[in-house]
C-alpha atoms as a PDB file:
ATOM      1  CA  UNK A   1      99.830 105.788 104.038  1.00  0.00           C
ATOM      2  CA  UNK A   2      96.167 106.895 105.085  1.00  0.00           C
ATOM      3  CA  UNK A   3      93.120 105.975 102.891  1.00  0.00           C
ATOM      4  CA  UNK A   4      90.388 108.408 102.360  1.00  0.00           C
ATOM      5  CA  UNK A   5      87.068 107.583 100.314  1.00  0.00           C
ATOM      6  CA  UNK A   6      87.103 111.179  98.471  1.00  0.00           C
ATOM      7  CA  UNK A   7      90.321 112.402  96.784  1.00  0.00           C
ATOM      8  CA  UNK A   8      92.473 115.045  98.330  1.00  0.00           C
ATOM      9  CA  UNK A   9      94.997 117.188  96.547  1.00  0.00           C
ATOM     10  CA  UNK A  10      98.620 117.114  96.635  1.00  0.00           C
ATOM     11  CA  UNK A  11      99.791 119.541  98.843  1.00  0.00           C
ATOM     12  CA  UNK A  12      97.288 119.210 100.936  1.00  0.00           C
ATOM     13  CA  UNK A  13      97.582 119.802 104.724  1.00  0.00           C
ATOM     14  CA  UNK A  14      96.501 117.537 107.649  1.00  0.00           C
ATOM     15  CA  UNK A  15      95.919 118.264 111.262  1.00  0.00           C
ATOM     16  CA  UNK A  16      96.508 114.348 112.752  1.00  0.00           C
ATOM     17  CA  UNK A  17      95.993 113.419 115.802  1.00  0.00           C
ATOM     18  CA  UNK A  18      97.247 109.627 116.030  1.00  0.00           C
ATOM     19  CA  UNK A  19      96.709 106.501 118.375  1.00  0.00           C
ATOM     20  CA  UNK A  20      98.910 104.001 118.364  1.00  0.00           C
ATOM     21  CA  UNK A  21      97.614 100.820 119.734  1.00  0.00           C
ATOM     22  CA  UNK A  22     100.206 100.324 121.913  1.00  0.00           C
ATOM     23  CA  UNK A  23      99.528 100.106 125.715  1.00  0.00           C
ATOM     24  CA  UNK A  24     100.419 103.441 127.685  1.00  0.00           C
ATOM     25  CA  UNK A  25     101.329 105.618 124.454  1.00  0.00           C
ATOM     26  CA  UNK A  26      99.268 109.144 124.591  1.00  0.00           C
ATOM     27  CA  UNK A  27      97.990 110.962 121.502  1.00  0.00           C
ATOM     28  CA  UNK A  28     100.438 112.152 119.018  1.00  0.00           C
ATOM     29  CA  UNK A  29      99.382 115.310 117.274  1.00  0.00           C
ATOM     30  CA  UNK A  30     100.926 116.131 114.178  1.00  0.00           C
ATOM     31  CA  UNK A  31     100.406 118.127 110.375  1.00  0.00           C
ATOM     32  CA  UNK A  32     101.333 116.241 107.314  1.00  0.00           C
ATOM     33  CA  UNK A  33     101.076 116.887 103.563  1.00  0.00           C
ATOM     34  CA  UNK A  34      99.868 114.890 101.128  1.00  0.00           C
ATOM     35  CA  UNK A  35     102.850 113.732  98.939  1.00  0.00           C
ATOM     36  CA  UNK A  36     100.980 111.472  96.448  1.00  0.00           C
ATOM     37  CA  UNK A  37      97.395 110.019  95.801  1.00  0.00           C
ATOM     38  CA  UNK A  38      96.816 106.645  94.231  1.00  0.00           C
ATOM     39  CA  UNK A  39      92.906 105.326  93.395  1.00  0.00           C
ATOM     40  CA  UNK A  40      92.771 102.391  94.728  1.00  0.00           C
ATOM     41  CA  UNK A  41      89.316 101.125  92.500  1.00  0.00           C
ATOM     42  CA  UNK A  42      88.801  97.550  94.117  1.00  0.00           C
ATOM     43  CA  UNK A  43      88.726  99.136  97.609  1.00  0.00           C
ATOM     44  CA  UNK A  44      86.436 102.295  96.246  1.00  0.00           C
ATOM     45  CA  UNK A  45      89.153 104.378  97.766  1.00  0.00           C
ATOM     46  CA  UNK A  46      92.001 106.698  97.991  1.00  0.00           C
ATOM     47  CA  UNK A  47      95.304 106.472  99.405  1.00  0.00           C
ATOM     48  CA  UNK A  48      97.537 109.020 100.320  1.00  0.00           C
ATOM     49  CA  UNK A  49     101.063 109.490 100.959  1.00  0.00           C
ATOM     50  CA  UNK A  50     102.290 111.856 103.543  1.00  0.00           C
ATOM     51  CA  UNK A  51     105.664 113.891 105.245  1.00  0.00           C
ATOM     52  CA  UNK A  52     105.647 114.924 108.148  1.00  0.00           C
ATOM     53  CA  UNK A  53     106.059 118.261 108.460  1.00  0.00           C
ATOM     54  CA  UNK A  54     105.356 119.774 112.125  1.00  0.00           C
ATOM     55  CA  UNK A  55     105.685 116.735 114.584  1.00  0.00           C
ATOM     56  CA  UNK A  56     107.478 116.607 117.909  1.00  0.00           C
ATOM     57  CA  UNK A  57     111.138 114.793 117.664  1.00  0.00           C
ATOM     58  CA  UNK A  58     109.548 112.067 120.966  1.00  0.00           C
ATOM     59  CA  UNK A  59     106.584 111.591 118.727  1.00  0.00           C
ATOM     60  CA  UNK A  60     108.464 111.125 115.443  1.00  0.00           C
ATOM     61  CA  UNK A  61     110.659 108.234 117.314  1.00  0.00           C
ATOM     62  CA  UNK A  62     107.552 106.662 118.778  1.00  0.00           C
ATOM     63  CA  UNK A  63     106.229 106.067 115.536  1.00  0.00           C
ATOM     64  CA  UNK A  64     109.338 104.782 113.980  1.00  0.00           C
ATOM     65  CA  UNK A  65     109.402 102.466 116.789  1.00  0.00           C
ATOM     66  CA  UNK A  66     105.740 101.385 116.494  1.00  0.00           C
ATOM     67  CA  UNK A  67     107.140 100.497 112.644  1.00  0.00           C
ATOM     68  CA  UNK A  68     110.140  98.222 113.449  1.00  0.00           C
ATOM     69  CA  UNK A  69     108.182  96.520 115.986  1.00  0.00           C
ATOM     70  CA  UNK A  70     105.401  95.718 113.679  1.00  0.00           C
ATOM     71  CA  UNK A  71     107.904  94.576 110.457  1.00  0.00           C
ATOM     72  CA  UNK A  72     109.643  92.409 113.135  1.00  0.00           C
ATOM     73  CA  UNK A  73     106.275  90.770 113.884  1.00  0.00           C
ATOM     74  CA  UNK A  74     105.656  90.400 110.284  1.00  0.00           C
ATOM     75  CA  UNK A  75     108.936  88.390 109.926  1.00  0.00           C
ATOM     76  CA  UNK A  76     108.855  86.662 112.871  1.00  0.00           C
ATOM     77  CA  UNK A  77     109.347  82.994 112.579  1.00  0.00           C
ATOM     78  CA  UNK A  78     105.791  81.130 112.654  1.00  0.00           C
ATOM     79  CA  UNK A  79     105.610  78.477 115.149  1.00  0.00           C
END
């Protein structure tokens, strides 16, 4: 999901260059395409689904890891 205060079509493609805020990770450079938009009018913006569609298979797997370890943090018992 990325959020963007103009619209963008579907189809669209993205160069990305990502940072994951995890200690010692490099850049991960990537191009998406925008799979669906949704107005989002409370925020005053747009978000955007999008598939991967040229992305290295070490860089796919780091993000997929960056996801479980956040959703395990989410559920994590609060002490």
């Amino acid at each position: 999901l990325l959020k963007f205060k103009e619209p963008h079509l579907l189809g669209a493609r993205l160069e990305m260059k990502i940072n994951l805020p995890v200690e010692g990770e490099s850049e991960i450079s990537a191009v998406a395409e925008i799979v669906r938009v949704k107005a989002c009018d409370k925020a005053k913006e747009y978000w955007a689904g999008v598939k991967f569609i040229e992305i290295r298979e070490e860089d796919r797997k780091k993000i997929l890891h960056f996801i479980k370890f956040i959703k395990n943090k989410e559920n994590a018992p609060k002490t």
